[in-house]
Protein backbone atom coordinates (compact mmCIF):
# COMPACT_ATOMS: atom_id res chain seq x y z
CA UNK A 1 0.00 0.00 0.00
CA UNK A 2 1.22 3.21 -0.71
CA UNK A 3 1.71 6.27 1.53
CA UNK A 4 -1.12 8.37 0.17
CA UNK A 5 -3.45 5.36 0.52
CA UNK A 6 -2.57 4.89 4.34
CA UNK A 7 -2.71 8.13 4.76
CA UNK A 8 -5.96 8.60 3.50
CA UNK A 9 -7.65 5.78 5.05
CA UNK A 10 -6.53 7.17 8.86
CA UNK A 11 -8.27 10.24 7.53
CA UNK A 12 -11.33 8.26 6.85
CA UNK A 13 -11.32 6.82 10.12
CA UNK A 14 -10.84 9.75 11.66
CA UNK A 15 -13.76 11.42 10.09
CA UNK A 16 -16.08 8.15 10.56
CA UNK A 17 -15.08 8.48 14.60
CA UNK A 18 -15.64 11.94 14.48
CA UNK A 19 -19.08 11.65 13.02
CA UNK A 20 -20.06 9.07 15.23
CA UNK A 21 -18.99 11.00 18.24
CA UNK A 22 -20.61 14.37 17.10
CA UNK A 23 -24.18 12.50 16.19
CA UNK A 24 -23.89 11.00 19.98
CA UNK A 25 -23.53 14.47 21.28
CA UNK A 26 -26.38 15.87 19.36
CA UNK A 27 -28.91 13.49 20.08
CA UNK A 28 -29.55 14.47 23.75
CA UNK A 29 -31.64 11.97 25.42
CA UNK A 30 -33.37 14.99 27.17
CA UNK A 31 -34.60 16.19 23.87
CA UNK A 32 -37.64 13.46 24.37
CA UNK A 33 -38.68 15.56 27.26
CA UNK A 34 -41.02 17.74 25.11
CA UNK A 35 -42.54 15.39 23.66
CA UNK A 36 -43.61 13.59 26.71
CA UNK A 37 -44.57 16.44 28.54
CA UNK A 38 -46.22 17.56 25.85
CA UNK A 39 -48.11 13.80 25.78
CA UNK A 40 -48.67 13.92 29.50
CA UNK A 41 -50.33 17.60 29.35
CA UNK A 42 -52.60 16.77 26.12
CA UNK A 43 -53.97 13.30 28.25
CA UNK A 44 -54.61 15.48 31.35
CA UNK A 45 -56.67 17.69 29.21
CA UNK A 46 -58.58 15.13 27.93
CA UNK A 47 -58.96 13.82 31.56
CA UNK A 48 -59.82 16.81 32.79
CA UNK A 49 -62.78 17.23 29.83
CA UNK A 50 -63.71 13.76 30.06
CA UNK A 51 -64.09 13.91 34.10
CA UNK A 52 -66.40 17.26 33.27
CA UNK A 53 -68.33 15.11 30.88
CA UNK A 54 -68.57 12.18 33.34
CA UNK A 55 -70.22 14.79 36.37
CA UNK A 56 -72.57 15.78 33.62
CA UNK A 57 -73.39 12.51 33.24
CA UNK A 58 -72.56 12.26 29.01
CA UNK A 59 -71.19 8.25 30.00
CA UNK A 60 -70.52 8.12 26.03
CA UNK A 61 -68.68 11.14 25.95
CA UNK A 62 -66.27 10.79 28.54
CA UNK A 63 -65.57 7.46 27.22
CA UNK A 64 -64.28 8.61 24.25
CA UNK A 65 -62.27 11.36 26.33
CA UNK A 66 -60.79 8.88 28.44
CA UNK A 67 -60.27 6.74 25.84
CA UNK A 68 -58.02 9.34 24.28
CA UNK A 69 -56.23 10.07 27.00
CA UNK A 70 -54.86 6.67 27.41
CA UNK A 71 -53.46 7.45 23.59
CA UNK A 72 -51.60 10.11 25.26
CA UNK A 73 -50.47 8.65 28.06
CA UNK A 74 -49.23 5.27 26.70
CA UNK A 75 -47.61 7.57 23.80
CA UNK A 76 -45.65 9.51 26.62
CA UNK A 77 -45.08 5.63 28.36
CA UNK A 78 -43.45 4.57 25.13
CA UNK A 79 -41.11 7.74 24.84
CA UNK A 80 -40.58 7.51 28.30
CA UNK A 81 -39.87 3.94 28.09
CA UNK A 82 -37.17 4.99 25.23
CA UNK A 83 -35.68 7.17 26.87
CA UNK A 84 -34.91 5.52 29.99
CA UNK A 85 -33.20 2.95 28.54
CA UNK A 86 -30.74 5.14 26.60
CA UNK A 87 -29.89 6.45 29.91
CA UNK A 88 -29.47 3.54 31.56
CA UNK A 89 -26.86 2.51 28.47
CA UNK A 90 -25.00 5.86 29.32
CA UNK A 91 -25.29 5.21 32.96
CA UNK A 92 -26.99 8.57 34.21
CA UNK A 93 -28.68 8.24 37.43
CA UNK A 94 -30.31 11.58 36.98
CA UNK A 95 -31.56 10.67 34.31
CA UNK A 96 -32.58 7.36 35.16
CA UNK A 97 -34.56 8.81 38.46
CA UNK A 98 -35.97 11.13 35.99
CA UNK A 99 -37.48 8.68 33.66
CA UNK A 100 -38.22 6.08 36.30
CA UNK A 101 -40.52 8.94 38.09
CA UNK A 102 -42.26 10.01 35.02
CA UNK A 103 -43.20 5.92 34.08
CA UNK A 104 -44.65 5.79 37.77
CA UNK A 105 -46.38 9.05 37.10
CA UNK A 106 -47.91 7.74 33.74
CA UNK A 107 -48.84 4.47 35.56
CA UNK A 108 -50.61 6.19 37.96
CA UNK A 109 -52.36 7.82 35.20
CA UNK A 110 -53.62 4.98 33.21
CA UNK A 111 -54.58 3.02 36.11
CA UNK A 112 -56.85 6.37 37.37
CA UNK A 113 -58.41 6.43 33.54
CA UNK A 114 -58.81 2.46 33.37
CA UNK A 115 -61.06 3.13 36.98
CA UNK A 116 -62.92 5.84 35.67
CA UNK A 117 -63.83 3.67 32.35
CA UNK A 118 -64.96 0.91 34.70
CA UNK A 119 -66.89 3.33 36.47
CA UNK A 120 -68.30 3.73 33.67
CA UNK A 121 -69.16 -0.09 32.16
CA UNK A 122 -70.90 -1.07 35.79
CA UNK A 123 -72.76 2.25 36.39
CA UNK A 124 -75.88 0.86 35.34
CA UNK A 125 -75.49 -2.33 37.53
CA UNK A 126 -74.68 -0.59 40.32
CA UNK A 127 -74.12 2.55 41.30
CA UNK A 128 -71.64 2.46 44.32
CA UNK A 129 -69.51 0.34 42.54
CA UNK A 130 -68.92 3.26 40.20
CA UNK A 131 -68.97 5.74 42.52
CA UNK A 132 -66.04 3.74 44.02
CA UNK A 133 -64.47 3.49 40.72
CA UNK A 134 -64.26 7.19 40.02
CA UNK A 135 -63.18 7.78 43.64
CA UNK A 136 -60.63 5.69 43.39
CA UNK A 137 -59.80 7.27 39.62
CA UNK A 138 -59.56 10.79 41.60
CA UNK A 139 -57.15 9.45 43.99
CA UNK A 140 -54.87 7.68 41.61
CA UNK A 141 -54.78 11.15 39.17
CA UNK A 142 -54.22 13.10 42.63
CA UNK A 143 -51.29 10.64 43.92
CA UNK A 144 -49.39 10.93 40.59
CA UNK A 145 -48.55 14.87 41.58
CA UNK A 146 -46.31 13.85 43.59
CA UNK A 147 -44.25 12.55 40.80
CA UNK A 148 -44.35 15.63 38.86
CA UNK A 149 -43.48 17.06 41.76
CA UNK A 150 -40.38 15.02 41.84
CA UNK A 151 -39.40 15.38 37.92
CA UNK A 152 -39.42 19.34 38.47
CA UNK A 153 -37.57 19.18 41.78
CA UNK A 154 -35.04 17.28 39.58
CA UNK A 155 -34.92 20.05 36.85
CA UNK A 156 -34.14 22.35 39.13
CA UNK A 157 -31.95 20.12 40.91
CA UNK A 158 -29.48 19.27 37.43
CA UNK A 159 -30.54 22.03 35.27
CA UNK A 160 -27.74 21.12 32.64
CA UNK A 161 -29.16 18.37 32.32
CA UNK A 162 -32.69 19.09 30.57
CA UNK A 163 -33.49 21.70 27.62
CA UNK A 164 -34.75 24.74 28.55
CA UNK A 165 -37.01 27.52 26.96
């Protein structure tokens, strides 16, 4: 082989490493954030109208809110879910806390819209039963601010660690 050859085939290496190093620093795993936040706000929307709906009694209705909701919330599950194994690969325990939190936060979530739908399948066999449904829905949405709670006390905590503005 001659020296031009070698020499341009270290450069080629070089540039192939480089590449792969740059595209690793670009893709921040925080840069999912949005998009589950954004996931997790659009669901408790549709929560919110679909519980509205529900104390109006439109059963139908709320159904289809709820239903929707658990789009969003297994959409921000699946990100979520993404996510936290890319930071597991790179070993960051912020990160890892982060993601864990916001999976427990979505779980709480779907289980609270899976009670208010079965609220809503036995309400015309018996009433307490869904009342107990829906009570229990309430408590399960209400328990999961304490996991938000956590994933902002976090951003505040490791700032350089999530995208701001």
């Amino acid at each position: 082989m001659n020296k031009k050859a070698v020499i341009g085939l270290i450069i080629l290496i070089l540039l192939v490493i480089a590449g792969i190093l740059y595209v690793g620093s670009v893709y921040k795993i925080d840069s999912e954030i949005p998009q589950i936040n954004s996931n997790l706000n659009n669901g408790n929307t549709e929560y919110n109208n679909g519980v509205l709906l529900l104390n109006n009694r439109k059963y139908d209705e709320a159904q289809t809110k709820f239903n929707t909701t658990l789009e969003y919330y297994y959409n921000a599950r699946q990100k979520t879910e993404t996510a936290q194994s890319i930071a597991q690969t790179k070993e960051d325990n912020v990160l890892e806390e982060y993601f864990t939190v916001t999976l427990a936060e979505i779980d709480s979530k779907i289980n609270a819209i899976n009670e208010a739908l079965e609220g809503i399948n036995v309400r015309n066999n018996s009433s307490s039963e869904a009342l107990s449904h829906y009570s229990n829905s309430n408590s399960l949405m209400n328990n999961s601010t304490q996991y938000s709670d956590r994933r902002k006390q976090l951003e505040q905590q490791y700032p350089d660690k999530f995208i701001t503005g």
